[in-house]
Protein backbone atom coordinates (compact mmCIF):
# COMPACT_ATOMS: atom_id res chain seq x y z
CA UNK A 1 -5.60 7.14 -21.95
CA UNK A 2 -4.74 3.44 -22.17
CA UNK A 3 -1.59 2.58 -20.12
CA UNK A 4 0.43 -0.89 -21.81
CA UNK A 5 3.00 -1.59 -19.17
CA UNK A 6 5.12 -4.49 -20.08
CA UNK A 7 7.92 -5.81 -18.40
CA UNK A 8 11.34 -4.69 -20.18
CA UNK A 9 12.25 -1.81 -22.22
CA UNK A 10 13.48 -3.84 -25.22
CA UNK A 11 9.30 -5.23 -25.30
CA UNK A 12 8.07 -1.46 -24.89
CA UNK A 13 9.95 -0.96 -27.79
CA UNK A 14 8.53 -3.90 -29.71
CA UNK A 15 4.76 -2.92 -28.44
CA UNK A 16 5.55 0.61 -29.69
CA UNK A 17 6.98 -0.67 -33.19
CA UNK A 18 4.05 -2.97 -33.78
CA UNK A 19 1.52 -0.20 -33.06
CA UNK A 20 3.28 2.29 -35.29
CA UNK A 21 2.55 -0.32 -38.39
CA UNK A 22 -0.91 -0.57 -37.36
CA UNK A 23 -1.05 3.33 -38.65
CA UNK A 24 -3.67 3.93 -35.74
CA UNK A 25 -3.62 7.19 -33.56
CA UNK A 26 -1.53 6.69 -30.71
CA UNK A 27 -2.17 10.03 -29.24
CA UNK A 28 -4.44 8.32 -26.48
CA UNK A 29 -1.88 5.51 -25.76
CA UNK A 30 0.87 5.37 -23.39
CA UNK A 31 3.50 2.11 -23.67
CA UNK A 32 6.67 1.31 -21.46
CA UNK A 33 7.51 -0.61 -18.61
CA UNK A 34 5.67 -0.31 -14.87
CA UNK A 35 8.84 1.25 -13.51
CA UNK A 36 9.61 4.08 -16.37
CA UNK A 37 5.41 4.43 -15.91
CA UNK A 38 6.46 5.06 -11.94
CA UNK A 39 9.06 7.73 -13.03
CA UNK A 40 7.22 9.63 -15.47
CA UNK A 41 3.65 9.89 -14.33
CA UNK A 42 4.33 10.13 -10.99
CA UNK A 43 7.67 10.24 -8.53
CA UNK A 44 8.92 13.24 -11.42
CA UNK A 45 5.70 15.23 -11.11
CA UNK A 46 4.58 14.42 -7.43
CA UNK A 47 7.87 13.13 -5.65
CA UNK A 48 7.51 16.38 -3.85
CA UNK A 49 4.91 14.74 -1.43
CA UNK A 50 6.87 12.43 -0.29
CA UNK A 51 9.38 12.80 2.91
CA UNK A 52 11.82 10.92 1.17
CA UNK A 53 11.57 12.19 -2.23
CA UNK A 54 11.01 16.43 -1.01
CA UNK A 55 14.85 17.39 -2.13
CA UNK A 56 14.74 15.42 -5.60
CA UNK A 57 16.61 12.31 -6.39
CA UNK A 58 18.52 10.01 -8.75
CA UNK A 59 17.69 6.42 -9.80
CA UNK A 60 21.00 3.98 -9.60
CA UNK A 61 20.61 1.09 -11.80
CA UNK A 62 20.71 -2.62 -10.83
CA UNK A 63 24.45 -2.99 -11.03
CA UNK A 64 25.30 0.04 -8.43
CA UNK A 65 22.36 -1.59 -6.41
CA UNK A 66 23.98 -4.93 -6.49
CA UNK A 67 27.56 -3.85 -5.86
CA UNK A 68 26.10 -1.46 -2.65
CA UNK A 69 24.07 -4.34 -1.54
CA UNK A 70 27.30 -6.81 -1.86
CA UNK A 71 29.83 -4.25 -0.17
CA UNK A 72 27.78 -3.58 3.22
CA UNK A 73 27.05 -7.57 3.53
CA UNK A 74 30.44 -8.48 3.22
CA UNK A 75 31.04 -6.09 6.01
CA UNK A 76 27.97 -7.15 8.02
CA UNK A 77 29.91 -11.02 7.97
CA UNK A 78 27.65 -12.56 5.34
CA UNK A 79 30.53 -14.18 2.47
CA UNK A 80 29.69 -16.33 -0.66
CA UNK A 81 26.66 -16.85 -2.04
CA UNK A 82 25.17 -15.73 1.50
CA UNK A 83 26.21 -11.86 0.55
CA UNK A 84 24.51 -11.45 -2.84
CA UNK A 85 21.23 -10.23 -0.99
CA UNK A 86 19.60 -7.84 -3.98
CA UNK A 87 16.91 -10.69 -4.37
CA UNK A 88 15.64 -10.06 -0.80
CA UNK A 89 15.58 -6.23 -0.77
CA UNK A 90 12.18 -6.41 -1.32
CA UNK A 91 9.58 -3.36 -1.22
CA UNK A 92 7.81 -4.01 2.04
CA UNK A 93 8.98 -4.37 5.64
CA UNK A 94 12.65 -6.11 3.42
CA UNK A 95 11.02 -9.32 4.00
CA UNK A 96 12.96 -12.26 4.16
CA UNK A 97 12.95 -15.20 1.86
CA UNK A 98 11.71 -18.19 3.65
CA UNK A 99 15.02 -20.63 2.35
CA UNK A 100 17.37 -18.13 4.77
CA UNK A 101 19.58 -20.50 7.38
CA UNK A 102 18.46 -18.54 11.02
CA UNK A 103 21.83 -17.47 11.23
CA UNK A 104 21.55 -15.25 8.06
CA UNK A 105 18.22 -13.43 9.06
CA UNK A 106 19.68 -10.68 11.26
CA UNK A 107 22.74 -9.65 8.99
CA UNK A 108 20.81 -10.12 6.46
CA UNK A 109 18.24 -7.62 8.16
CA UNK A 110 21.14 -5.42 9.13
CA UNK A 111 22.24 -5.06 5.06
CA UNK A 112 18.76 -4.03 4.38
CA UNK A 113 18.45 -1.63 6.29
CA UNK A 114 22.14 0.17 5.72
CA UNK A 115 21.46 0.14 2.21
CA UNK A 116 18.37 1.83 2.44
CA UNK A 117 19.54 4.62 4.80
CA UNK A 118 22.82 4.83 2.39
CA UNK A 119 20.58 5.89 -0.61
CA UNK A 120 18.62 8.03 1.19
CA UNK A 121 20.87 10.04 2.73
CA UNK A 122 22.86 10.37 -0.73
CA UNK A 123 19.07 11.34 -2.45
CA UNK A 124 19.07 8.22 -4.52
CA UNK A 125 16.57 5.32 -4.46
CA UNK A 126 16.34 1.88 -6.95
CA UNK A 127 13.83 0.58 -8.85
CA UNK A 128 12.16 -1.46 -5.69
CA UNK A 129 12.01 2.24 -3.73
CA UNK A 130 10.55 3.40 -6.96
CA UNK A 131 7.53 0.80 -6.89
CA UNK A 132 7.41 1.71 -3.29
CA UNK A 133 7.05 5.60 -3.17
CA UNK A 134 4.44 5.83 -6.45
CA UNK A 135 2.43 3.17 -4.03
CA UNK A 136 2.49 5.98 -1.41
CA UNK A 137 2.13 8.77 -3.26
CA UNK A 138 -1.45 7.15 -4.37
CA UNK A 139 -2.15 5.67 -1.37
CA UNK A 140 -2.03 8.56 0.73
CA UNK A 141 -2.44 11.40 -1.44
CA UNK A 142 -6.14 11.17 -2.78
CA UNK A 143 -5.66 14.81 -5.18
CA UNK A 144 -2.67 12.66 -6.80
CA UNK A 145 -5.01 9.44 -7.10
CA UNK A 146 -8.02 11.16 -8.16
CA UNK A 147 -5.58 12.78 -11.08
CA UNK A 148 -3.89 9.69 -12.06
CA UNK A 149 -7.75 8.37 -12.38
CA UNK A 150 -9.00 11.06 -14.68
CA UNK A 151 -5.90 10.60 -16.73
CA UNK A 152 -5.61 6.08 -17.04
CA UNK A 153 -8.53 4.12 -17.01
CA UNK A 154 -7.86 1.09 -19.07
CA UNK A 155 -4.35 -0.55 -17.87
CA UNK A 156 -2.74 -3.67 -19.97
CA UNK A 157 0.32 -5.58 -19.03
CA UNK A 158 2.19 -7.68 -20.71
CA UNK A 159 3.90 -11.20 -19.14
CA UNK A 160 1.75 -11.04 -16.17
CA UNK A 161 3.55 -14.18 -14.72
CA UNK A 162 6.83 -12.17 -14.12
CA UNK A 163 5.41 -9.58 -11.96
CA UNK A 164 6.79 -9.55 -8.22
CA UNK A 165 4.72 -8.15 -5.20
CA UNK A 166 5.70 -4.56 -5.78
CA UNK A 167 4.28 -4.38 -9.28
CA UNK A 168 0.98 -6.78 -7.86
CA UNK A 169 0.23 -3.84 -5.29
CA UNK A 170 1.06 -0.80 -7.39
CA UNK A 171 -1.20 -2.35 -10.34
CA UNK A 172 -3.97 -3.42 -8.19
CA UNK A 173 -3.84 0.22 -6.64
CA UNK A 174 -4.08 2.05 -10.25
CA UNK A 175 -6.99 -0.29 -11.18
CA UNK A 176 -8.95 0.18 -8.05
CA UNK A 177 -11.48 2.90 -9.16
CA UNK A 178 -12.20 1.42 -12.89
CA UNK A 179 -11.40 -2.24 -12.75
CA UNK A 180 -10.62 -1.84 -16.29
CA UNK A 181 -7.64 -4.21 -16.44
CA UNK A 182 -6.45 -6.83 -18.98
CA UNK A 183 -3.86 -9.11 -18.64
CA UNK A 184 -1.86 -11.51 -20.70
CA UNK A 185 0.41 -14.54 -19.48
CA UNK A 186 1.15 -17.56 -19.13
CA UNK A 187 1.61 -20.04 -15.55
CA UNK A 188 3.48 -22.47 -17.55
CA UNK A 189 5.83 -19.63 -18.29
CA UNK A 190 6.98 -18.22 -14.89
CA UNK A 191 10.33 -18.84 -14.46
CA UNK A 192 11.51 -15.78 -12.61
CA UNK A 193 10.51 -16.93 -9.25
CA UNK A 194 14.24 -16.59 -8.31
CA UNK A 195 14.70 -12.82 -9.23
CA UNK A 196 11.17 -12.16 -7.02
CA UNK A 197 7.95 -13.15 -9.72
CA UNK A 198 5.09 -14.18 -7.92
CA UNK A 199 3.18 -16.96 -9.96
CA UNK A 200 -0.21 -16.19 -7.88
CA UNK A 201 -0.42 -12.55 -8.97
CA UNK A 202 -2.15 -14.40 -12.12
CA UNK A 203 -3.37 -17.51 -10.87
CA UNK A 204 -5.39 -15.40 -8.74
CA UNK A 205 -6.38 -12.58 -10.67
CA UNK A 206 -10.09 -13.62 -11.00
CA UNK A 207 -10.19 -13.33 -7.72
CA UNK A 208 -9.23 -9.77 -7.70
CA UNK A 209 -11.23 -9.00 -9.95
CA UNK A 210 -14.30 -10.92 -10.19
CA UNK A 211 -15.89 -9.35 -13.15
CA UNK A 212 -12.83 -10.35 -15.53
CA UNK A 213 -13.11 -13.32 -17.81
CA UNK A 214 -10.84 -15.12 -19.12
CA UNK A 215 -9.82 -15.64 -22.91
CA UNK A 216 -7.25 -18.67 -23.90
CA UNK A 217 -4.75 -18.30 -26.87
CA UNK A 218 -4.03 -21.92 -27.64
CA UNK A 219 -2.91 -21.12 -31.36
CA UNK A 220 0.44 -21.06 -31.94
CA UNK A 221 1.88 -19.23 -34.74
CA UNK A 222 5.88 -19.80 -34.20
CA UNK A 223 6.96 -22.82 -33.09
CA UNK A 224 6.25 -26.54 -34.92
CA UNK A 225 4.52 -29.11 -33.40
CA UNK A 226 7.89 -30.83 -32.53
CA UNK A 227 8.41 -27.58 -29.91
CA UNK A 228 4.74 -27.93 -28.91
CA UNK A 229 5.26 -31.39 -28.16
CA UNK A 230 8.32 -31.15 -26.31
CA UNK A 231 7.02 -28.20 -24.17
CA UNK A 232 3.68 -29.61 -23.09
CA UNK A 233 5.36 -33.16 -22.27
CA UNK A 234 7.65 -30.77 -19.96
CA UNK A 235 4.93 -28.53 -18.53
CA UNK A 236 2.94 -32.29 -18.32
């Protein structure tokens, strides 16, 4: 089966649309985004395995996350802009953005770590736990792994520019066996370094896999060459 994980639901959709004009068989195709691929395939079926996941759980949404996250730093003494910490809960070790003032490190710390023991002990976990746990769940579980393999072997994503670290390691862990992986992005595009993307996951995905090649798309098909212009003097 060939697994297209893009990056929202409203481009699954779009993927899924396109493909149903193509009239083509679909039955060996599976197309959404890395986190409802997370759900499905593998914290649903397996979650089980996992300590954290053995009594079942609920995903909140980014808006509970954010108002949880906001609520325990305000109490924790971080006010302003300081409190809005959702961009730093990060999937491993809640590592800290490298812009934090000294002084913000430890509460900061401190929010991270209530929030994550809040949503635990209520059975609930967000979409950065998500990434997390199916990381695990392959990572330590080689039955799960070597089923996952026999099931995916060809992966494609979509706006490989806007992936963060979570997605990097969860992706580069389902490709490990077949190395049959295909990407599509642009650097020029990445402009979600703020909500976590991480602009080397492609710059460096030769390196990761050193048998890929790479294939440029320098036709445009939308925009006239007064947009073109405009947006390579900019990139320039």
């Amino acid at each position: 089966v060939v697994i297209a994980l893009t990056y929202t639901h409203v481009a699954a959709e779009e993927i899924r649309d396109r493909i149903d004009g193509l009239g083509v068989d679909t039955a060996q195709l599976w197309v959404g985004t890395i986190h409802s691929f997370c759900l499905t395939w593998i914290l649903r079926p397996y979650g089980i395995y996992h300590e954290a996941l053995l009594e079942g759980f609920s995903v909140i949404d980014s808006h509970d996350r954010e108002a949880i996250l906001d609520e325990i730093a305000k109490r924790n003494g971080m006010r302003g802009g300081h409190h809005d910490c959702k961009y730093y809960a990060t999937e491993d070790g809640y590592s800290l953005d490298k812009h934090i003032a000294p002084n913000l490190i430890r509460p900061l710390e401190r929010t991270i770590e209530e929030y994550h023991e809040r949503l635990l002990g209520r059975r609930q976990i967000d979409f950065e736990m998500m990434l997390k746990f199916a990381h695990d769940l392959i990572a330590e579980h080689e039955p799960i792994a070597k089923r996952l393999g026999q099931i995916f072997k060809i992966i494609a994503i979509d706006e490989y520019q806007d992936t963060n670290h979570a997605q990097y390691r969860f992706v580069k862990l389902l490709a490990s066996k077949y190395q049959q992986i295909t990407v599509v992005g642009d650097p020029d595009q990445s402009i979600y370094g703020w909500r976590g993307a991480d602009i080397r996951n492609i710059l460096h995905f030769e390196q990761d896999y050193p048998q890929s090649g790479v294939i440029k798309m320098e036709q445009n098909y939308r925009s006239s060459s007064t947009i073109l212009e405009a947006a390579n003097a900019l990139i320039q």
